[in-house]
Protein backbone atom coordinates (compact mmCIF):
# COMPACT_ATOMS: atom_id res chain seq x y z
CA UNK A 1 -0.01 -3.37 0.14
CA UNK A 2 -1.30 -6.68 1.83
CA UNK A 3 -4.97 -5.91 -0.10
CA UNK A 4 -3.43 -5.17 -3.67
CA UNK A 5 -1.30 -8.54 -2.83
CA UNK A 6 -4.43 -10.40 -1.73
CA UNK A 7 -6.65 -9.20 -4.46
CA UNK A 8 -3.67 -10.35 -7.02
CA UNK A 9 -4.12 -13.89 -5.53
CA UNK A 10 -7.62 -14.49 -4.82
CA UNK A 11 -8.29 -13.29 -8.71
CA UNK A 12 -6.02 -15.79 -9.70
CA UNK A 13 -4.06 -13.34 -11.85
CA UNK A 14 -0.70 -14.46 -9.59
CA UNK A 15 0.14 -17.69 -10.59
CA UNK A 16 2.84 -20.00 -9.66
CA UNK A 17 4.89 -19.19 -12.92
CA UNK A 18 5.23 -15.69 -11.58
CA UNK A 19 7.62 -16.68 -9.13
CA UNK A 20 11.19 -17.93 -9.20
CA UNK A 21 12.59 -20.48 -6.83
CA UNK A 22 15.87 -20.34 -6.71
CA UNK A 23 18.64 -18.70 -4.31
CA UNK A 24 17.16 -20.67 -1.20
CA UNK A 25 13.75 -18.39 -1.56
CA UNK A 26 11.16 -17.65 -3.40
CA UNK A 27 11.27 -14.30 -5.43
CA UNK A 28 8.81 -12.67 -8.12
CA UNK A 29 10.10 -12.82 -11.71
CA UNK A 30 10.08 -9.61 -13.88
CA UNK A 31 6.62 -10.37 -15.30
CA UNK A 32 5.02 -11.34 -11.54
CA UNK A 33 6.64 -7.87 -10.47
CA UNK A 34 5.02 -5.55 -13.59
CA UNK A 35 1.41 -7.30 -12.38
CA UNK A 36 2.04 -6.57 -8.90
CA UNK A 37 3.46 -2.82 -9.25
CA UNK A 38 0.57 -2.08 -11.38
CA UNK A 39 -1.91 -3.53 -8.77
CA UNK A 40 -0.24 -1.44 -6.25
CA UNK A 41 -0.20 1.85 -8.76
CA UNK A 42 -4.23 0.79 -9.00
CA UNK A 43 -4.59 0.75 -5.12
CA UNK A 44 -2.16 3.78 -4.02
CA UNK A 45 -4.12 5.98 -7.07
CA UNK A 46 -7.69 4.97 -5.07
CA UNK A 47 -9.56 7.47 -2.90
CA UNK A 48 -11.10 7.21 0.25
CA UNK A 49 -13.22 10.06 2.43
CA UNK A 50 -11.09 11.30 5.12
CA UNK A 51 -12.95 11.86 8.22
CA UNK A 52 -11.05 14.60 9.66
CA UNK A 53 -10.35 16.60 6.35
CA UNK A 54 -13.84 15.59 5.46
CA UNK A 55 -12.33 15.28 1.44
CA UNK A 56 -11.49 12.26 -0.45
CA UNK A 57 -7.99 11.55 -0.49
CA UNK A 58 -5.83 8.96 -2.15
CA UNK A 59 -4.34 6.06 -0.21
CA UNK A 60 -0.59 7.94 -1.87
CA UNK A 61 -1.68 11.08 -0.31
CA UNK A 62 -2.59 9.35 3.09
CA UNK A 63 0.72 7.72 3.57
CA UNK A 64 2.09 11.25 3.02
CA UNK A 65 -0.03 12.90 5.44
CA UNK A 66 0.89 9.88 8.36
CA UNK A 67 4.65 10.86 7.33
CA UNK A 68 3.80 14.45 8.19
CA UNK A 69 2.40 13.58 11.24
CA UNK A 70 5.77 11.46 11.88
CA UNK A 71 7.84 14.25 11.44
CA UNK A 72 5.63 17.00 14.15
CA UNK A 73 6.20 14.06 16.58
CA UNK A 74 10.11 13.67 15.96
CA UNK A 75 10.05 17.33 16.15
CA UNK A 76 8.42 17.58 19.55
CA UNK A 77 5.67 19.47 17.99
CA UNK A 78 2.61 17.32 18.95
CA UNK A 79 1.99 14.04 20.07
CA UNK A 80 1.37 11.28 17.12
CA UNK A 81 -1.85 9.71 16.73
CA UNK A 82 -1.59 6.85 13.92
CA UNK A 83 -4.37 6.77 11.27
CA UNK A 84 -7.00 4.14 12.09
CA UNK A 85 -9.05 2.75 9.61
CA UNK A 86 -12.93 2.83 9.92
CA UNK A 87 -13.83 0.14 6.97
């Protein structure tokens, strides 16, 4: 999430007038939310080569796997390793 946020800013395509000020915060508006679900669509949808399934996967896929991995732990099933990246 922090790189599709990131990427939004340092492209310049979030801009100040995609935010909303008021209620003691500061909150996107409707159009600063479309831009940044679709960024984050863009970046869950890419693929990466997994090193121990030695395929390409998609970062939606990979957060799926780690909640696997989650669940064997809770379950007393094995012992959870977290997913480290290597880029």
């Amino acid at each position: 999430m922090d790189r599709a946020i990131f990427r939004l800013i340092n492209t310049g395509q979030l801009k100040p007038e995609h935010f909303d000020r008021s209620l003691d915060g500061c909150y996107l508006n409707e159009p600063g939310k479309k831009l940044f679900l679709a960024a984050l669509e863009e970046r869950l949808g890419t693929t990466i080569k997994h090193r121990r399934l030695d395929r390409h996967v998609s970062y939606r896929h990979l957060i799926r796997l780690e909640c696997y991995k989650l669940i064997r732990h809770l379950t007393g099933v094995e012992t959870y390793r977290a997913f480290r990246a290597w880029w």
